[in-house]
N, C-alpha and C. Protein backbone atom coordinates (compact mmCIF):
# COMPACT_ATOMS: atom_id res chain seq x y z
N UNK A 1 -43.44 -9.02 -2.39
CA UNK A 1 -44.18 -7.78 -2.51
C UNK A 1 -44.46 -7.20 -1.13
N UNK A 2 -44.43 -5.69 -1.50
CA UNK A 2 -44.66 -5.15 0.05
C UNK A 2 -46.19 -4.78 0.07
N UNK A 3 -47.06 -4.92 0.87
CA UNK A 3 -48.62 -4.04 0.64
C UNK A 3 -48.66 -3.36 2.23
N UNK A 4 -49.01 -1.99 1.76
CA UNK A 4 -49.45 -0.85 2.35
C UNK A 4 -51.10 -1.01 2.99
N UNK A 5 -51.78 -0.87 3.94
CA UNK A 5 -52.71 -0.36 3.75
C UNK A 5 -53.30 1.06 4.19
N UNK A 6 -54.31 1.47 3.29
CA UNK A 6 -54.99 3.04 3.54
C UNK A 6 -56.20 2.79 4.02
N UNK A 7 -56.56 3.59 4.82
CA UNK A 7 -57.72 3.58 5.32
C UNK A 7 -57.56 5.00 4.60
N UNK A 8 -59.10 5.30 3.66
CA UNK A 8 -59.75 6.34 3.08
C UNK A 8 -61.49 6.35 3.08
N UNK A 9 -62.48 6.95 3.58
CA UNK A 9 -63.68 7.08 3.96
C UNK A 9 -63.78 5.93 4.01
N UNK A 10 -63.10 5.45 5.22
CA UNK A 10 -63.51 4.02 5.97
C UNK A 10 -63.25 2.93 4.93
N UNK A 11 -63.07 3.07 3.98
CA UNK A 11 -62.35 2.06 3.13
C UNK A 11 -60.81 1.35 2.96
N UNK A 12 -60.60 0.41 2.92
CA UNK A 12 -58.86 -0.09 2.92
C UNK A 12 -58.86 -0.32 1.55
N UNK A 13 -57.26 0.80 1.26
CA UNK A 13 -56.81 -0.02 -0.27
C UNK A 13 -55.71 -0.80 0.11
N UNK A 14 -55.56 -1.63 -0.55
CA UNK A 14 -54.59 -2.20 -0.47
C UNK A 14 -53.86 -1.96 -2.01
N UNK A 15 -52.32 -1.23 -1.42
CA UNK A 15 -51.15 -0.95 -2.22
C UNK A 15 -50.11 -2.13 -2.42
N UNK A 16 -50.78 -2.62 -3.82
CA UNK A 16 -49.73 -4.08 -4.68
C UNK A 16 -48.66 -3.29 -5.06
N UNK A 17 -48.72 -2.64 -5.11
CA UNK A 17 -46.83 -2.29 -5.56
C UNK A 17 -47.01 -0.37 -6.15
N UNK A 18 -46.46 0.33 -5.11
CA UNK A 18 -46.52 1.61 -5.34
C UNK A 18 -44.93 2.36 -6.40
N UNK A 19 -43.99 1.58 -7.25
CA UNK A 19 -43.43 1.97 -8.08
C UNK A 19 -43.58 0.86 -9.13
N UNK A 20 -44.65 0.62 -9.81
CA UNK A 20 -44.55 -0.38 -11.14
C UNK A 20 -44.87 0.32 -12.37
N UNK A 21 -44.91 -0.25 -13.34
CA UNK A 21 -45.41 0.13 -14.57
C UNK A 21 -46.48 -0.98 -14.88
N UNK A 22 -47.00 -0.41 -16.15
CA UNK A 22 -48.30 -1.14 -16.60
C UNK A 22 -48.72 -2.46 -16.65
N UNK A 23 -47.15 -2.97 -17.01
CA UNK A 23 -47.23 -5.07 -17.42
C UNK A 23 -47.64 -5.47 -16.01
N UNK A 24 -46.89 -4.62 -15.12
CA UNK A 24 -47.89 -5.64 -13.63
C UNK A 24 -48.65 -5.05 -13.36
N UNK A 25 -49.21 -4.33 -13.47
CA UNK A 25 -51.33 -4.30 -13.91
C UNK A 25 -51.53 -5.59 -14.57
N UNK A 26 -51.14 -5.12 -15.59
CA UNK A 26 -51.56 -6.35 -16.28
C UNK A 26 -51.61 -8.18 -15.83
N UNK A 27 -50.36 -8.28 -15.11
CA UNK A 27 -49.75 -9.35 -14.69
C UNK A 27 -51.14 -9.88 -13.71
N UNK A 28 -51.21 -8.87 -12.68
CA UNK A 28 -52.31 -9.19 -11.69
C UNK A 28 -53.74 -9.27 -11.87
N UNK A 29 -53.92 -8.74 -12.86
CA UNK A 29 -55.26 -8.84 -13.92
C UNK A 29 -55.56 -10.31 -13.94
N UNK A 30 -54.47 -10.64 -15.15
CA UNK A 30 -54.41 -11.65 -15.26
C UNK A 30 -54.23 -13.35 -14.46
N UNK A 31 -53.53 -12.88 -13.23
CA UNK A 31 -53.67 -13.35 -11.96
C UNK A 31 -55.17 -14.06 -11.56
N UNK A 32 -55.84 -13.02 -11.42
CA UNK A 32 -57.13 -12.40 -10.74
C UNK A 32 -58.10 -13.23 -11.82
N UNK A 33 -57.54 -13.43 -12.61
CA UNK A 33 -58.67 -13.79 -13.75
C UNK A 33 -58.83 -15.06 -13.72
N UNK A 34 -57.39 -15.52 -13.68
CA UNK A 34 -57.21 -17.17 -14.23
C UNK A 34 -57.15 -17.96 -12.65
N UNK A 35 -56.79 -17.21 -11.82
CA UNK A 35 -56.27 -18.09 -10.53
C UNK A 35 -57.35 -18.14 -9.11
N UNK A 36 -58.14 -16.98 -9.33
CA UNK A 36 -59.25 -16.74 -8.50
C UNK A 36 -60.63 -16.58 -9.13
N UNK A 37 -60.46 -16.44 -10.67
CA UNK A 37 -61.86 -16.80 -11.49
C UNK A 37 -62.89 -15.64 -11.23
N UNK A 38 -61.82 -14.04 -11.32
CA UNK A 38 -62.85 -13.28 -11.29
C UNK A 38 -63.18 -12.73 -12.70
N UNK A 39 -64.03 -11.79 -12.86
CA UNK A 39 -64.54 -11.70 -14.17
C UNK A 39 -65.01 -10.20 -13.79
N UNK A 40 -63.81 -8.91 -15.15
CA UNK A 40 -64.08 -8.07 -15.47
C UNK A 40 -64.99 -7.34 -15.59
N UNK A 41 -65.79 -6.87 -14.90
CA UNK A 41 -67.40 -6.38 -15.54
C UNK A 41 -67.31 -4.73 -15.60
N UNK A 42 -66.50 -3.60 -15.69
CA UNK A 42 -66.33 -2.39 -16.45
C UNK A 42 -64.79 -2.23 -16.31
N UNK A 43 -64.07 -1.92 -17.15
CA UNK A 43 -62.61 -0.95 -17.64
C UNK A 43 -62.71 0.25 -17.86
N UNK A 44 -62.44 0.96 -17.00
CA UNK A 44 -62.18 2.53 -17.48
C UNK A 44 -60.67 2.75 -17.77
N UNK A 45 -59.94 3.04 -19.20
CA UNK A 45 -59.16 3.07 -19.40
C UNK A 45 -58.69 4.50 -19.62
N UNK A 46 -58.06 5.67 -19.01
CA UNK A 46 -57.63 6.43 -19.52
C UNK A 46 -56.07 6.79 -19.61
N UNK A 47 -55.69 8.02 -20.18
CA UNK A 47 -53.95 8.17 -20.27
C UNK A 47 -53.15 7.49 -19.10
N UNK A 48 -54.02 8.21 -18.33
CA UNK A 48 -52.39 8.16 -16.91
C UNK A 48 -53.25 6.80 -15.70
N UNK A 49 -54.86 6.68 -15.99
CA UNK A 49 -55.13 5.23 -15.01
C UNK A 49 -55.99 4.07 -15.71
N UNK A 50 -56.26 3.41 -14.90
CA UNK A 50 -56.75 2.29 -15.22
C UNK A 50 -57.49 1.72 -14.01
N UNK A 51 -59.04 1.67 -14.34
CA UNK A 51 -59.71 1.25 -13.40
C UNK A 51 -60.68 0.36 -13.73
N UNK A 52 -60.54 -1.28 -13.31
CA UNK A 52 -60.87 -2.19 -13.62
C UNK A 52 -61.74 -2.95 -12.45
N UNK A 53 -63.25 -2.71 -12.80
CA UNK A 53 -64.25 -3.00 -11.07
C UNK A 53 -64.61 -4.67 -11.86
N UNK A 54 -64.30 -5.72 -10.53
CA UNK A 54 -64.66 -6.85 -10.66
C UNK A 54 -65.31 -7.64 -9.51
N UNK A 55 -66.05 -8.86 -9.37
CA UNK A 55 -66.91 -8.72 -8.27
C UNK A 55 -66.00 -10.16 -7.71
N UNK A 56 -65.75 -10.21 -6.27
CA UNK A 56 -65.01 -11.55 -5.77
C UNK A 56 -66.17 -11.54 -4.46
N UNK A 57 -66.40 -12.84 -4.34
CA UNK A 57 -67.22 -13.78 -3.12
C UNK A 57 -68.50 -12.19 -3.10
N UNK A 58 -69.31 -11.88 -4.17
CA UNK A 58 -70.06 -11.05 -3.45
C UNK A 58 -69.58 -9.23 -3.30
N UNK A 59 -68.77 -9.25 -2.83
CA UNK A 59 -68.46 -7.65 -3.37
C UNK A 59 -67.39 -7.21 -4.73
N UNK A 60 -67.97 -5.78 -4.70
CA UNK A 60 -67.58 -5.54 -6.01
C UNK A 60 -66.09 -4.70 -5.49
N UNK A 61 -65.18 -4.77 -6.05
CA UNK A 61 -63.96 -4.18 -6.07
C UNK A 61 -63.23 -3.67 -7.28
N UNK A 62 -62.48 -2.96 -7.14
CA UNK A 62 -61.49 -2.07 -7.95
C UNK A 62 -60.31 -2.82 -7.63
N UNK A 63 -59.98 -2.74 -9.53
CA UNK A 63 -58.38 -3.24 -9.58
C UNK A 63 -58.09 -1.33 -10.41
N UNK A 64 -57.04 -1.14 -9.11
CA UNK A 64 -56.70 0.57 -9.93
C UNK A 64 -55.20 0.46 -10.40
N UNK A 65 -54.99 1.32 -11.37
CA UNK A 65 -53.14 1.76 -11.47
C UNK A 65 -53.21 3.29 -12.23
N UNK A 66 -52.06 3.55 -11.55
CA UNK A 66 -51.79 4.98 -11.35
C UNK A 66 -50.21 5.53 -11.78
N UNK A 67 -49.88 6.13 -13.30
CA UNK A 67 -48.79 5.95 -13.49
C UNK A 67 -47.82 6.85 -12.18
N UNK A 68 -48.72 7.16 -11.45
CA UNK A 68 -48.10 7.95 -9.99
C UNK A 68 -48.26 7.68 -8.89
N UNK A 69 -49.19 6.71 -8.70
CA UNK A 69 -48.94 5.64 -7.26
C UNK A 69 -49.57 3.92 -7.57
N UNK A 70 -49.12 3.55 -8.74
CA UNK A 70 -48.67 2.06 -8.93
C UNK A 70 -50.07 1.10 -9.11
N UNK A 71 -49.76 0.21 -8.16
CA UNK A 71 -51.89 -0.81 -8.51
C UNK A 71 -51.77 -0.99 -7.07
N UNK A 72 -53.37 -1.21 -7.36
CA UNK A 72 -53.74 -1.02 -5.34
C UNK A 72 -55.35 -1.77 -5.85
N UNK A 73 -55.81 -2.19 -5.03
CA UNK A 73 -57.19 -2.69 -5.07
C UNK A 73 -57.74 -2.01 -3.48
N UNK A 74 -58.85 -1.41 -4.28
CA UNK A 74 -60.24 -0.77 -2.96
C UNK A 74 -61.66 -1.39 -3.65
N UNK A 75 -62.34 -1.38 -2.36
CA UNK A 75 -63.81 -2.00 -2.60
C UNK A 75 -64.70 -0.43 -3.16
N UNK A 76 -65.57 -0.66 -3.87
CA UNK A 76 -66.48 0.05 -4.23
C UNK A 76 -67.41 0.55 -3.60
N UNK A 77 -68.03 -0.31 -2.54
CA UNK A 77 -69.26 0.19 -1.74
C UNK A 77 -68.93 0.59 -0.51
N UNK A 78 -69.23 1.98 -0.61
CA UNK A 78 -69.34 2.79 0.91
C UNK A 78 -70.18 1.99 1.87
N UNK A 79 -71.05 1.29 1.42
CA UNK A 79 -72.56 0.79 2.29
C UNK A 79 -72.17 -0.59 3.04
N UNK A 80 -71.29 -1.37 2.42
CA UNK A 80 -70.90 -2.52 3.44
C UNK A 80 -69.35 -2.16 2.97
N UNK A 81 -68.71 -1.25 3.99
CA UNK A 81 -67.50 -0.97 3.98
C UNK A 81 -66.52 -2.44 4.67
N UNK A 82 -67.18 -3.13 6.00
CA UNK A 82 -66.34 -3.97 6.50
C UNK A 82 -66.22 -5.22 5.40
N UNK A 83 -67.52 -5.64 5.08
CA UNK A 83 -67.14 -7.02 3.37
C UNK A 83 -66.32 -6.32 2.55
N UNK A 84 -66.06 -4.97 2.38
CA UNK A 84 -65.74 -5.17 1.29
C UNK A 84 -63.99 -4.87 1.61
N UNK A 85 -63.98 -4.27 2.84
CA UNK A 85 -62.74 -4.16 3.71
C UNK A 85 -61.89 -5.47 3.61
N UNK A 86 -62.79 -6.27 4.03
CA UNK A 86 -62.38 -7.96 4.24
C UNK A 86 -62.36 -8.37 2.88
N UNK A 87 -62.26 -8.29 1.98
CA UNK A 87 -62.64 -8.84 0.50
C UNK A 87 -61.14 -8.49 -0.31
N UNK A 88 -61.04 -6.97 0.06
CA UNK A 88 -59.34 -6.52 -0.24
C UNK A 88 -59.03 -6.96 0.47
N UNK A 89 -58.58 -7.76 1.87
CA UNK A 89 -57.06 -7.64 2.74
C UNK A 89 -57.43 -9.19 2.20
N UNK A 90 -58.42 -9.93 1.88
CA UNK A 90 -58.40 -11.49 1.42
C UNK A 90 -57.12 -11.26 -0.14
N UNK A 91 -57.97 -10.58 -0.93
CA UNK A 91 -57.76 -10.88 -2.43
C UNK A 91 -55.68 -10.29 -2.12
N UNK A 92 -55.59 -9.12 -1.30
CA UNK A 92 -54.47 -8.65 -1.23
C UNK A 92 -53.24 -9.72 -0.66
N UNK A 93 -53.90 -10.49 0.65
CA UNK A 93 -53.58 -11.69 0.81
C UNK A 93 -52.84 -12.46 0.13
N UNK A 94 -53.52 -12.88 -0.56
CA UNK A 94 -53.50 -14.22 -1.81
C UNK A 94 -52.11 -13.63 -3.07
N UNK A 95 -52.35 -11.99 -3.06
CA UNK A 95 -51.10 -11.66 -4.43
C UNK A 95 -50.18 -11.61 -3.77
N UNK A 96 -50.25 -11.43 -2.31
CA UNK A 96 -49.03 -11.65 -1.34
C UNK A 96 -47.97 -12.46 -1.94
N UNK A 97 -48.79 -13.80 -1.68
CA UNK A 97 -48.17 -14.94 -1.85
C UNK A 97 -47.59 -15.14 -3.62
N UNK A 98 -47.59 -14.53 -3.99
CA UNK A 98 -47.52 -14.53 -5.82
C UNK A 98 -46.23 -13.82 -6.24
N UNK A 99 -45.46 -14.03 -6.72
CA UNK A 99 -44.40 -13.77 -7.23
C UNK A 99 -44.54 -12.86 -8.68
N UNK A 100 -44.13 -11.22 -8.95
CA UNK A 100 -44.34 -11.18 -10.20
C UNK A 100 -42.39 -10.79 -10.80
């Protein structure tokens, strides 16, 4: 996998794969769930995204997909931008290493 990162109002997303379809959303979901033991706490599901906020070591983060720019994970809180900075390039890290 290749990952991108964005810096957007001081936030880093990290871009898991900017041409996929839905099953690897899903795939990394599921990843995220079983292999790092995070736990779902809101889904916003609509037509064209999917935005899935879950909390790892302490900050809360976004698992996003975009049937027009793919799945990417960004942290939620403007207020401790560097944890939560460090929290994506960790979790982004780790799918590095993951084969889908």
């Amino acid at each position: 996998m290749c990952y991108h990162l964005k810096t957007n109002n001081g936030g880093t997303e990290a871009v898991i794969d900017d041409n996929c379809g839905i099953s690897k959303f899903y795939a990394i979901a599921t990843t995220l769930a079983n292999d790092l033991q995070v736990k779902f706490l809101n889904q916003v599901d609509d037509a064209d995204t999917l935005d899935w906020d879950f909390k790892y070591k302490k900050n809360y983060l976004t698992l996003h997909y975009s049937i027009f720019n793919g799945v990417s994970i960004l942290p939620q809180q403007v207020k401790k931008v560097r944890k939560g900075n460090n929290a994506v390039l960790e979790v982004a890290h780790y799918l590095e290493q993951r084969v889908y």
